[in-house]
C-alpha atoms as a PDB file:
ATOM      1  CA  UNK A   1      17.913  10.137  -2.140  1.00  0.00           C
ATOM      2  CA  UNK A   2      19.865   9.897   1.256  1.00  0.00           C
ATOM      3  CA  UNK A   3      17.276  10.071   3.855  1.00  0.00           C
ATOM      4  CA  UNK A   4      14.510   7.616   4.987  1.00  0.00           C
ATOM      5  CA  UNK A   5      11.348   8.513   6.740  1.00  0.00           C
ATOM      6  CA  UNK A   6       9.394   5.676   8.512  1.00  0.00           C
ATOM      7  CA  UNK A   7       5.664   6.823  10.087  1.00  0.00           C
ATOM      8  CA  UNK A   8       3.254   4.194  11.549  1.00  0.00           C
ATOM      9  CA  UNK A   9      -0.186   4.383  10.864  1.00  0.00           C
ATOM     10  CA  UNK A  10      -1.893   1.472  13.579  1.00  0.00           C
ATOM     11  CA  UNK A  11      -4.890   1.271  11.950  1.00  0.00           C
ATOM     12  CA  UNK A  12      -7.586  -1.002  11.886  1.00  0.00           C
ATOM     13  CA  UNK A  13     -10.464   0.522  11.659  1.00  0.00           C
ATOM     14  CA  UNK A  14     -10.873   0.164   7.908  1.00  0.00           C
ATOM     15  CA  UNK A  15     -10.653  -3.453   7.809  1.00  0.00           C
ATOM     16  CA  UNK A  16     -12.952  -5.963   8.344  1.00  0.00           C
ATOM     17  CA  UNK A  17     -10.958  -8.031  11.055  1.00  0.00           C
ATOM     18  CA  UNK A  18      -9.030  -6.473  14.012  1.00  0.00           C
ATOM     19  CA  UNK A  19      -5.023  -6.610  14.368  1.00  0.00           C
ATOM     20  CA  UNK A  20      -3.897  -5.181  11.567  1.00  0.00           C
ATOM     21  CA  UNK A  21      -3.033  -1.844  13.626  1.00  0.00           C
ATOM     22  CA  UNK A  22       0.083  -4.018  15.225  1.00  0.00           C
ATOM     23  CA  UNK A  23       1.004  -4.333  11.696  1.00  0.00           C
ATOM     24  CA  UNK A  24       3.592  -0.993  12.269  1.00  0.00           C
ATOM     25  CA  UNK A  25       5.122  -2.582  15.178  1.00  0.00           C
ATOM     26  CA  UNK A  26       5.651  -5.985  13.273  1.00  0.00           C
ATOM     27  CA  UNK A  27       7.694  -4.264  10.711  1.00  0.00           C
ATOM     28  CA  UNK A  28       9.413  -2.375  13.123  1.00  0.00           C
ATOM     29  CA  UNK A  29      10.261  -5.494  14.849  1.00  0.00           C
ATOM     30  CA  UNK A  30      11.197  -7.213  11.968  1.00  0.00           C
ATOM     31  CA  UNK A  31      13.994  -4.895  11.281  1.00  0.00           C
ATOM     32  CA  UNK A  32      13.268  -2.452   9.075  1.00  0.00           C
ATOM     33  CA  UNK A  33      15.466   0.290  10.514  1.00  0.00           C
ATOM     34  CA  UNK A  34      18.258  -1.576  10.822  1.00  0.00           C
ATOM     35  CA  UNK A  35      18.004  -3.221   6.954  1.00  0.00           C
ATOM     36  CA  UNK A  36      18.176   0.439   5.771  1.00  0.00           C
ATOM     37  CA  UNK A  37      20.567   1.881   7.580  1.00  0.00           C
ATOM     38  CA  UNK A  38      22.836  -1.092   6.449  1.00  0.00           C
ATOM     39  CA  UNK A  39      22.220   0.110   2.603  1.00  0.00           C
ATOM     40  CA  UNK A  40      23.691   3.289   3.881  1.00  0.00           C
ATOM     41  CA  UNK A  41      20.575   5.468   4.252  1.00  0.00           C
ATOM     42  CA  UNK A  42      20.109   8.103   6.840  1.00  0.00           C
ATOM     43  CA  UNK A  43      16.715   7.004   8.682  1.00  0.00           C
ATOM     44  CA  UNK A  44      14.307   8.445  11.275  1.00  0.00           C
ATOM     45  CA  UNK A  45      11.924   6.900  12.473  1.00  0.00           C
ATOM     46  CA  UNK A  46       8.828   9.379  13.064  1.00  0.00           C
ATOM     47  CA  UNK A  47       6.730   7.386  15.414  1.00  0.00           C
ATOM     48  CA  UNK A  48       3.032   6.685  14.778  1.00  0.00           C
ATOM     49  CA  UNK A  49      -0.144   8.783  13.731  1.00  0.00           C
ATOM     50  CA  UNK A  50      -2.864   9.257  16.268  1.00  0.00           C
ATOM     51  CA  UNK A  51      -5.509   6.238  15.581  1.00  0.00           C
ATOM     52  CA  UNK A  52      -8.164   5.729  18.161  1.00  0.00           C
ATOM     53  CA  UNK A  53      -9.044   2.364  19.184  1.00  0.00           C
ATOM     54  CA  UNK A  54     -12.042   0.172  18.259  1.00  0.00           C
ATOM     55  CA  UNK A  55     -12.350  -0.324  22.030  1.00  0.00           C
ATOM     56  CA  UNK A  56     -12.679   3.365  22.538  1.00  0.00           C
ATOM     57  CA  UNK A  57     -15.312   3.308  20.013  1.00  0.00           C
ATOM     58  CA  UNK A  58     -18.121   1.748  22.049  1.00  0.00           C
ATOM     59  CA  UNK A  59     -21.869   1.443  21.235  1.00  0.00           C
ATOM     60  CA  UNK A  60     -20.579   1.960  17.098  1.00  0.00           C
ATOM     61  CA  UNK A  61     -19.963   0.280  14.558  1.00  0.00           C
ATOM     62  CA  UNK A  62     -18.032   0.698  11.208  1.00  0.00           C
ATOM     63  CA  UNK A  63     -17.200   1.869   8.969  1.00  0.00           C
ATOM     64  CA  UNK A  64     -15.536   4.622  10.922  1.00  0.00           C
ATOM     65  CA  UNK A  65     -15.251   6.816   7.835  1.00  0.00           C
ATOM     66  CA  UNK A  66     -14.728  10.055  10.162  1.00  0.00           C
ATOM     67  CA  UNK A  67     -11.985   8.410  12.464  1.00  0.00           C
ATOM     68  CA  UNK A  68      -9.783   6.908   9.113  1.00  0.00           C
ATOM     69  CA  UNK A  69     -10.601  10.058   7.557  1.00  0.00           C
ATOM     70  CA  UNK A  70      -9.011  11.997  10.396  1.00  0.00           C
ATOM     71  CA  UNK A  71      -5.901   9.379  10.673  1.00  0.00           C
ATOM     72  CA  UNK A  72      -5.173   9.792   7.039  1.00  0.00           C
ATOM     73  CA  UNK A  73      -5.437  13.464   6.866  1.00  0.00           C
ATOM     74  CA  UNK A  74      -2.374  13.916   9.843  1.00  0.00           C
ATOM     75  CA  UNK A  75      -0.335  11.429   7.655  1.00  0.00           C
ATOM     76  CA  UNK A  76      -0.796  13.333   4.665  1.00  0.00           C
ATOM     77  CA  UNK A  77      -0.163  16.353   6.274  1.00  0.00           C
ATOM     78  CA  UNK A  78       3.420  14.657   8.331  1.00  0.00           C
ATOM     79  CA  UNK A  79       3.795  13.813   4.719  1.00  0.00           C
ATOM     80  CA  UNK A  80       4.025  17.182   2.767  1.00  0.00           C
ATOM     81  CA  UNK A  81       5.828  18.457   5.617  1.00  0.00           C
ATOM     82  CA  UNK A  82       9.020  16.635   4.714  1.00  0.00           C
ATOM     83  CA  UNK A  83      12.313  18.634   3.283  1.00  0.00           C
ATOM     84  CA  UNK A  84      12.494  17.891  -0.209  1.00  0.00           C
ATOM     85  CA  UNK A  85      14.422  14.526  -0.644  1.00  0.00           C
ATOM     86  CA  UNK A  86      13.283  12.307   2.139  1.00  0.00           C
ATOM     87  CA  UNK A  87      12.220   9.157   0.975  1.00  0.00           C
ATOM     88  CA  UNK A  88       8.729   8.295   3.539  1.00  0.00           C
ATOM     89  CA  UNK A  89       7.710   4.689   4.686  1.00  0.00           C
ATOM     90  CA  UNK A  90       4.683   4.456   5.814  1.00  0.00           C
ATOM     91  CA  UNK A  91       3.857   1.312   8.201  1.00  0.00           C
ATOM     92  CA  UNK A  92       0.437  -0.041   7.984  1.00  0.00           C
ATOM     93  CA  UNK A  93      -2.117  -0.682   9.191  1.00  0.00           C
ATOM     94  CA  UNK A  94      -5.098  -1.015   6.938  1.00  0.00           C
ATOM     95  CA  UNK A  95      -4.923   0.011   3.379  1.00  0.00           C
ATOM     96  CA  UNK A  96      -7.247   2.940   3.905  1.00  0.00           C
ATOM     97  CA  UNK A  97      -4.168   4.879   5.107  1.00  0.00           C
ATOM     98  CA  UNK A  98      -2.951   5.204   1.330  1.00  0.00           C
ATOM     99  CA  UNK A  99      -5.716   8.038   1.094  1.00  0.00           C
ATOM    100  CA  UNK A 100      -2.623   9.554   3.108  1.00  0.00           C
ATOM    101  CA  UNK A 101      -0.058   8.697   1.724  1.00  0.00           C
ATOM    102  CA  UNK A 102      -0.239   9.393  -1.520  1.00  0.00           C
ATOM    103  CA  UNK A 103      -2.301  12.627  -1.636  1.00  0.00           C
ATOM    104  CA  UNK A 104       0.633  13.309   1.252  1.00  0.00           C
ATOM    105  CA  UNK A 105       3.851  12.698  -1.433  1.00  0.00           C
ATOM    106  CA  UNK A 106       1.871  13.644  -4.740  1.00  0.00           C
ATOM    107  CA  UNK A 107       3.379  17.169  -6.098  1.00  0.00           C
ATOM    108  CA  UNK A 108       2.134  18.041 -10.121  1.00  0.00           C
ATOM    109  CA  UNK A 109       1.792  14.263 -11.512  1.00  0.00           C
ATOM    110  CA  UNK A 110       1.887  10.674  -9.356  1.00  0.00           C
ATOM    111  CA  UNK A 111       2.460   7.396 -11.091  1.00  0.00           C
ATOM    112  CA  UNK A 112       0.992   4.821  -8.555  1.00  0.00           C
ATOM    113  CA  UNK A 113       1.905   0.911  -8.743  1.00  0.00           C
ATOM    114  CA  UNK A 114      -0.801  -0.777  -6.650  1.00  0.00           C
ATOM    115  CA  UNK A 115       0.667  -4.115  -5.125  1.00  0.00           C
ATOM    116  CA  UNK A 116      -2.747  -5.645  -3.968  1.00  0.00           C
ATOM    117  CA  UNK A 117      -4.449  -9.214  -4.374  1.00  0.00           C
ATOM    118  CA  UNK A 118      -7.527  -6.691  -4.399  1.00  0.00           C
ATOM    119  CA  UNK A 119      -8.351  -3.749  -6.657  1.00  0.00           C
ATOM    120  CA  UNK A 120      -9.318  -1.743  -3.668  1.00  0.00           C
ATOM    121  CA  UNK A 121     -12.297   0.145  -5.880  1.00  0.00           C
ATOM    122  CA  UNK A 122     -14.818  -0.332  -4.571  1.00  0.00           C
ATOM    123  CA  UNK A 123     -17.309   2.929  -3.775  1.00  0.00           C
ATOM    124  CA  UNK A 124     -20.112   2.852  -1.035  1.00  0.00           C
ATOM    125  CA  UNK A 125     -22.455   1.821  -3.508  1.00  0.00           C
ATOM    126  CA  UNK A 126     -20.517  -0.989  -4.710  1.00  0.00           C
ATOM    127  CA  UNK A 127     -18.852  -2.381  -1.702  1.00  0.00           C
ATOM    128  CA  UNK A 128     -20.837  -5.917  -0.168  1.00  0.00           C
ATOM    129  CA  UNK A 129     -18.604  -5.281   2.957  1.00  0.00           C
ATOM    130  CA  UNK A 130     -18.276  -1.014   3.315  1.00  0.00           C
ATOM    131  CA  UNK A 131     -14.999  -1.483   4.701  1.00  0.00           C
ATOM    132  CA  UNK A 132     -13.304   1.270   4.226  1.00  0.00           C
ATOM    133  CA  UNK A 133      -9.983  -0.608   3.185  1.00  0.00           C
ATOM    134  CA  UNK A 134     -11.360  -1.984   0.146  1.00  0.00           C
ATOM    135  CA  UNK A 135     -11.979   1.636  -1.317  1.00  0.00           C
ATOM    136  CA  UNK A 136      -9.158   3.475  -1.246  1.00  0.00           C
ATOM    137  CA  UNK A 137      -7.819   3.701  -4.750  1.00  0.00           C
ATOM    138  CA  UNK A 138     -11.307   4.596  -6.051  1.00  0.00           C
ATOM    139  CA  UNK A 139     -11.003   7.681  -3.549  1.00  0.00           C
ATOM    140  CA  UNK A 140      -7.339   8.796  -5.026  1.00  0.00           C
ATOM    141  CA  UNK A 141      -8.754   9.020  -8.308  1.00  0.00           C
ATOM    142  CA  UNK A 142     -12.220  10.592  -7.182  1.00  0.00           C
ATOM    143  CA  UNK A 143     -14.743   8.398  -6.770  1.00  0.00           C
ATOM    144  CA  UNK A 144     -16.857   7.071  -3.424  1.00  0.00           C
ATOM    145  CA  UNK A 145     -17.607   9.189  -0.767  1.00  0.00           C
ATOM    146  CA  UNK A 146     -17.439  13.155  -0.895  1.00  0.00           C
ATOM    147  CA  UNK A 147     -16.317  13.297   2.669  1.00  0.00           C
ATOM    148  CA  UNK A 148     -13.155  11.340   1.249  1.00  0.00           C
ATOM    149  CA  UNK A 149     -12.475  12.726  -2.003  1.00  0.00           C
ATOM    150  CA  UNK A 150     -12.707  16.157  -0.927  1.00  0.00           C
ATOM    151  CA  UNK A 151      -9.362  15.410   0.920  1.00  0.00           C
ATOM    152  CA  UNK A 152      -7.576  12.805  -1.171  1.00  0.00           C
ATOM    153  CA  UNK A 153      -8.475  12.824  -4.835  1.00  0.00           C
ATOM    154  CA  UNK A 154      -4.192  12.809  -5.677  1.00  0.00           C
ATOM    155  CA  UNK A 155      -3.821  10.869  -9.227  1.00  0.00           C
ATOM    156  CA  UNK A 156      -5.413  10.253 -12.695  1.00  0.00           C
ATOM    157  CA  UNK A 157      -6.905   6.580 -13.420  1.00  0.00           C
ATOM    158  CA  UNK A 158      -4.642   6.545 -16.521  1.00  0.00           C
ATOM    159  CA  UNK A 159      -1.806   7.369 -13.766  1.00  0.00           C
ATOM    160  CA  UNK A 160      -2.696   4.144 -11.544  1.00  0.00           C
ATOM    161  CA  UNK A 161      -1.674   0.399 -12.227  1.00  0.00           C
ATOM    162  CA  UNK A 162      -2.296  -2.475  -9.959  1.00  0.00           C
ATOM    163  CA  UNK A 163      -0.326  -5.929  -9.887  1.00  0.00           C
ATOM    164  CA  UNK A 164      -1.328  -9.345  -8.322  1.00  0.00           C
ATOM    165  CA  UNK A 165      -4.996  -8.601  -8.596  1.00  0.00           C
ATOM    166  CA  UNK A 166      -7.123 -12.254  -7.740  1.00  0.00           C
ATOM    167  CA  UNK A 167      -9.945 -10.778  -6.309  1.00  0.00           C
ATOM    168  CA  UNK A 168     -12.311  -8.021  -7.998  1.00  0.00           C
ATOM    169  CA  UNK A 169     -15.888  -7.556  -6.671  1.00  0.00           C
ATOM    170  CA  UNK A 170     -18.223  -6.592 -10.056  1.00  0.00           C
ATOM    171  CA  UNK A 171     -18.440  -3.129  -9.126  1.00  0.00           C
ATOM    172  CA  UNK A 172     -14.672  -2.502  -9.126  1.00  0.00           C
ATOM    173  CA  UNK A 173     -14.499  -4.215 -12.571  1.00  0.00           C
ATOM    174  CA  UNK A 174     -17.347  -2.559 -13.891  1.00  0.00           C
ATOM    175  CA  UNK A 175     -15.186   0.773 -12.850  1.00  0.00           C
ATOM    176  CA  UNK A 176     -11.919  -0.067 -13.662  1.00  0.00           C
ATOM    177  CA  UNK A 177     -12.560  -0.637 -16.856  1.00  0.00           C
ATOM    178  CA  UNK A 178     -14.950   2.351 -17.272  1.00  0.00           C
ATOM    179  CA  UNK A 179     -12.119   4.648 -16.294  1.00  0.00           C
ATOM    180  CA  UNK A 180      -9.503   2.711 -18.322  1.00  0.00           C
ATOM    181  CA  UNK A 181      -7.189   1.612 -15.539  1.00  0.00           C
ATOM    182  CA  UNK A 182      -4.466  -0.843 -16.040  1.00  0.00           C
ATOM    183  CA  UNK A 183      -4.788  -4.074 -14.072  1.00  0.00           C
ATOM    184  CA  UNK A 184      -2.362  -7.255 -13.818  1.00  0.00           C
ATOM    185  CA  UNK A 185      -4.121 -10.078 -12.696  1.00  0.00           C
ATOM    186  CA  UNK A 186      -2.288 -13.255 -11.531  1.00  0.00           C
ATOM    187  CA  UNK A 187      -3.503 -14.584 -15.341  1.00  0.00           C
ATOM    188  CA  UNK A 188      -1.353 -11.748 -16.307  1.00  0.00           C
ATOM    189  CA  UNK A 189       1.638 -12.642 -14.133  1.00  0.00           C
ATOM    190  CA  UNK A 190       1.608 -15.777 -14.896  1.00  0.00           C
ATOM    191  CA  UNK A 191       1.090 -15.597 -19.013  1.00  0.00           C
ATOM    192  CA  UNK A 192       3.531 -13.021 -19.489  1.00  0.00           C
ATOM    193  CA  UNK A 193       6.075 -12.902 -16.631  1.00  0.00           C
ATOM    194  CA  UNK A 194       7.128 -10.488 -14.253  1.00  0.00           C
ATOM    195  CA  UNK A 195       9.927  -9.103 -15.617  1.00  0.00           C
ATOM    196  CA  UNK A 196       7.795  -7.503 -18.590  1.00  0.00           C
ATOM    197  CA  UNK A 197       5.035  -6.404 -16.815  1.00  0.00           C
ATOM    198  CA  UNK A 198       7.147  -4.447 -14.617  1.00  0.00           C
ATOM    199  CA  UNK A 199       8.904  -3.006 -17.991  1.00  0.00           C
ATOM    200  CA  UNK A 200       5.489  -2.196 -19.318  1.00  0.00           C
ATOM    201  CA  UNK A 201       4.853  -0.474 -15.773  1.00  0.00           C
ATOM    202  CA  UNK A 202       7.276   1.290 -16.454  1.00  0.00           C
ATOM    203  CA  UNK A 203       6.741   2.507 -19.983  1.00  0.00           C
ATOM    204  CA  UNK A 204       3.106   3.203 -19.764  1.00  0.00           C
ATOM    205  CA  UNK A 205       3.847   5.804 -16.239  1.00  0.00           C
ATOM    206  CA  UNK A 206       6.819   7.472 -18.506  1.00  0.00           C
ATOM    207  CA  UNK A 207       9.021   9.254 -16.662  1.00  0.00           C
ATOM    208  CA  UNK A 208       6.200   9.943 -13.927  1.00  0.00           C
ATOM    209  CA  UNK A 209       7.914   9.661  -9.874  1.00  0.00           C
ATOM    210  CA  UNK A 210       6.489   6.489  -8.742  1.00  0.00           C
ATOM    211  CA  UNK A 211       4.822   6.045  -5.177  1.00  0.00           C
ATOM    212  CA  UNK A 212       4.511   1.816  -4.725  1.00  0.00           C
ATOM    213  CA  UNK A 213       1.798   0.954  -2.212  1.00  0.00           C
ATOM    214  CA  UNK A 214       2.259  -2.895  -1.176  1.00  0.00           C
ATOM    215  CA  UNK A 215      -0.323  -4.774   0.532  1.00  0.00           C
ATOM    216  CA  UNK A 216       0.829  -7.878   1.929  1.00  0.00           C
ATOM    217  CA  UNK A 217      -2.171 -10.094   0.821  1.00  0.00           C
ATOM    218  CA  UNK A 218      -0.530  -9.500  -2.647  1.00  0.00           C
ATOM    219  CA  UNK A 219       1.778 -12.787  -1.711  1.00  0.00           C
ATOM    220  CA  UNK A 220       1.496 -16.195  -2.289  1.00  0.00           C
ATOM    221  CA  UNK A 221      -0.385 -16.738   1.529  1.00  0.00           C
ATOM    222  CA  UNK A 222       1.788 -19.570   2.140  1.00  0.00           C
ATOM    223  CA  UNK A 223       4.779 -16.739   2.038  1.00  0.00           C
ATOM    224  CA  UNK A 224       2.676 -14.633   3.984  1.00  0.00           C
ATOM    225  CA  UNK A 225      -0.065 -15.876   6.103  1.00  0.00           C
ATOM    226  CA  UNK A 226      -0.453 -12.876   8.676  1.00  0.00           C
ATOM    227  CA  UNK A 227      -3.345 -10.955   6.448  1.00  0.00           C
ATOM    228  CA  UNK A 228      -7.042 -10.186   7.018  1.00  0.00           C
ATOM    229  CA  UNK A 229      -8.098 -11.437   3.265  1.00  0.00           C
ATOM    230  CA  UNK A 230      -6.171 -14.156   2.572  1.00  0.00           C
ATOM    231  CA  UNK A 231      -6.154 -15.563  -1.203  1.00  0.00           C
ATOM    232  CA  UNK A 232      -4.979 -17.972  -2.866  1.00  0.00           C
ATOM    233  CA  UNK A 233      -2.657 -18.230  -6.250  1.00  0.00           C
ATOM    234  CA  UNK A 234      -0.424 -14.842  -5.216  1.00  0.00           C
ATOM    235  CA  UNK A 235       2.848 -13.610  -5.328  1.00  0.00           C
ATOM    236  CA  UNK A 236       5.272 -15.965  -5.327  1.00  0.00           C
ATOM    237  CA  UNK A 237       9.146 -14.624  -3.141  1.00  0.00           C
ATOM    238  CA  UNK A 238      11.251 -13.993  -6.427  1.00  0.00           C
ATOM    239  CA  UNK A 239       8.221 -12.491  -8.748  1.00  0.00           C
ATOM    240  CA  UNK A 240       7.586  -9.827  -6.147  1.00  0.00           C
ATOM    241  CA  UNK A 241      11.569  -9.331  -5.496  1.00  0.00           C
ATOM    242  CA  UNK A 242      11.876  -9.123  -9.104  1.00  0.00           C
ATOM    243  CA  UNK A 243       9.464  -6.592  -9.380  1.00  0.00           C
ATOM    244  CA  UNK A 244      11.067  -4.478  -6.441  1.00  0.00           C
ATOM    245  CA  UNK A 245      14.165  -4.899  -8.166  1.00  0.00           C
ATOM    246  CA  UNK A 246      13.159  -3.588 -10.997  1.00  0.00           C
ATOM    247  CA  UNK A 247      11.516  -0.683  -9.916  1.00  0.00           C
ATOM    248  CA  UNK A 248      14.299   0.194  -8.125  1.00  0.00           C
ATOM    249  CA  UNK A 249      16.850   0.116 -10.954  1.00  0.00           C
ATOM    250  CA  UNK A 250      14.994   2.918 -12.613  1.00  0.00           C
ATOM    251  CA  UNK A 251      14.917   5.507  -9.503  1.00  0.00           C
ATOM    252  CA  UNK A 252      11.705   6.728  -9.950  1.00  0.00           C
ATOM    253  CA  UNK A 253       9.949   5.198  -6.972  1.00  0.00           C
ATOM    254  CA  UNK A 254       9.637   8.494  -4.195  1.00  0.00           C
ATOM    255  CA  UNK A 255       7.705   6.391  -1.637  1.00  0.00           C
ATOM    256  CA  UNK A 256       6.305   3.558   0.028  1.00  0.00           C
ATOM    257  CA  UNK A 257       4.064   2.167   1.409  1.00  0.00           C
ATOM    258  CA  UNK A 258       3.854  -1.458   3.561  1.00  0.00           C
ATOM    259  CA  UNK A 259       0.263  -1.936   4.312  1.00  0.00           C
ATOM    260  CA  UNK A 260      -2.287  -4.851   5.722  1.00  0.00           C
ATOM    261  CA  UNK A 261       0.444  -7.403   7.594  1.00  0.00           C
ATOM    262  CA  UNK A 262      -2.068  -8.598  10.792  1.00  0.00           C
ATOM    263  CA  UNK A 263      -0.059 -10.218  13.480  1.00  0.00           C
ATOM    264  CA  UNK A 264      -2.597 -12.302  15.219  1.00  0.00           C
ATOM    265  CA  UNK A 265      -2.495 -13.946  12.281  1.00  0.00           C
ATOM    266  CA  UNK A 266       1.142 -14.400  11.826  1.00  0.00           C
ATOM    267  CA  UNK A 267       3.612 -17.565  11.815  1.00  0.00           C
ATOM    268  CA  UNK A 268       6.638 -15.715  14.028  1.00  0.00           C
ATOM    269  CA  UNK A 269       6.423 -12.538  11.971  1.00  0.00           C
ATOM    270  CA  UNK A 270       7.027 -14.499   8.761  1.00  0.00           C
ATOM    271  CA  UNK A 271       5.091 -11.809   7.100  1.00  0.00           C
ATOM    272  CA  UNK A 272       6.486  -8.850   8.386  1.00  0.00           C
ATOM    273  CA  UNK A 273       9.966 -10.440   7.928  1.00  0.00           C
ATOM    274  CA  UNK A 274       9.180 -10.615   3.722  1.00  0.00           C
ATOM    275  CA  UNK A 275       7.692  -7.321   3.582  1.00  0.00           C
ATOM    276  CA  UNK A 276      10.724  -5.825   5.405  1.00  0.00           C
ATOM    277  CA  UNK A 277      12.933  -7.961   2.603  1.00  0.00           C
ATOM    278  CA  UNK A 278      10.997  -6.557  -0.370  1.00  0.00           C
ATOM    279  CA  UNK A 279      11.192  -2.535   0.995  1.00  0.00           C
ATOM    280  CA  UNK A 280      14.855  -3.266   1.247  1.00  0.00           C
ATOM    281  CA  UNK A 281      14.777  -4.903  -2.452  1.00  0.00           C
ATOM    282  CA  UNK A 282      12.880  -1.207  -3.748  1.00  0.00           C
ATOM    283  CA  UNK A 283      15.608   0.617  -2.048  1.00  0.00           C
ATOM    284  CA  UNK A 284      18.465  -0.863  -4.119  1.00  0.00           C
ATOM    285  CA  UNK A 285      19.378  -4.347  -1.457  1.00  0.00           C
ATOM    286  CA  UNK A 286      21.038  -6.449  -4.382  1.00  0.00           C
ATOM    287  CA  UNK A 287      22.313 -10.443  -4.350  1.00  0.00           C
ATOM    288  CA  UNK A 288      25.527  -9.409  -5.549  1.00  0.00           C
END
């Protein structure tokens, strides 16, 4: 892998609070570009996907399932129409875009690591807020609305783990552990260490091509303050390096995804600035 791919998806409309679609611009701003040209990669920058605006939007109210439907179908489809070898970023934006992503970079068989301080499985009928956002894994592996799966159903639940999870509504746990997925909660982290959850990660997916989806509420919020659903008891700098690390050293991971940094919310881009620092971590940025 010699070739980088960044696409912006300024989306909001899956979320609960407005901002997050400045989240692509944050990153942007924070240096992303620049960090991974300096490891020596080739990258292009592909601009943004085509998001309306709430504002444009008048007189309705979300969920905007058509509109984030619509957004994450072009970046699946900018997705699969990469040359063979590009590594994509994708620049969130609400979470909702993953819908896009990985259907986008899934070929035969997907391993997905799910970064999230949320399990993001919730379906219509379970959701208390039917923001789109909190549903999009449960779409990927075929559950929630047709409209949705019909166009992003991408991995197997046995295919799918998540890490930092603090936050499950009794739906999503009810499902998860119907369809047998693998979840790390913070108890998790904390009882048995980074550094062998991310080997068991890696073990359970095999030799599977790994897509990482990182959502920024996954940190410690006193690392990373600029996100819609703040909570507390996350990531702390070095566990999530560690695990980026990690992941990295095995050269599996295919793609990324950087997902749910809101700048209104921000303390001088602090957030985008660590999110930036981890991406550069997955790519192979070492201490020494």
């Amino acid at each position: 892998m010699e070739r980088v791919a960044v696409v912006g998806v300024p989306m909001d409309l899956g979320a609960g609070r407005r901002g997050v679609d400045m989240g692509p611009s944050a990153l942007r701003y924070a240096r992303l570009l620049e960090g991974i040209e300096a490891l020596g990669f080739a990258v292009e920058d592909l601009g943004n996907v085509r998001v309306p605006l709430a504002e444009t939007l008048r007189g309705r109210k979300g969920p905007y399932l058509e509109e984030v439907r619509q957004a994450a179908l072009e970046l699946k489809e900018r997705l699969k129409a990469l040359p063979e070898g590009v590594f994509p970023i994708v620049l969130g934006g609400d979470h909702s875009l993953s819908m896009g992503s990985v259907s986008g970079v899934v070929q035969r068989r997907l391993g997905v690591v799910w970064v999230d301080a949320h399990a993001d499985f919730n379906t219509p009928e379970t959701s208390p807020s039917g923001n789109v956002h909190g549903m999009p894994l449960a779409v990927l592996t075929g559950l929630g609305h047709a409209r949705l799966t019909e166009a992003f159903r991408a991995v197997d639940p046995e295919d799918v783990v998540l890490i930092g999870v603090r936050s499950v509504d009794p739906g999503e746990a009810r499902l998860l552990e119907e369809l047998g997925v693998r979840v790390y909660t913070m108890h998790e982290v904390d009882r048995l260490g980074m550094a062998r959850i991310a080997e068991e990660v890696l073990e359970r997916l095999s030799d599977l091509p790994l897509h990482v989806s990182l959502d920024a509420d996954a940190l410690d919020p006193t690392l990373a303050p600029g996100v819609g659903t703040p909570v507390p008891g996350g990531l702390t700098y070095r566990e999530a390096h560690l695990l980026m690390e990690i992941l990295a050293l095995s050269g599996r991971v295919q793609s990324l995804d950087l997902v749910e940094v809101n700048p209104i919310l921000d303390e001088r881009n602090r957030t985008a600035e660590m999110m930036v620092g981890l991406a550069l971590s997955l790519l192979g940025k070492r201490i020494l």
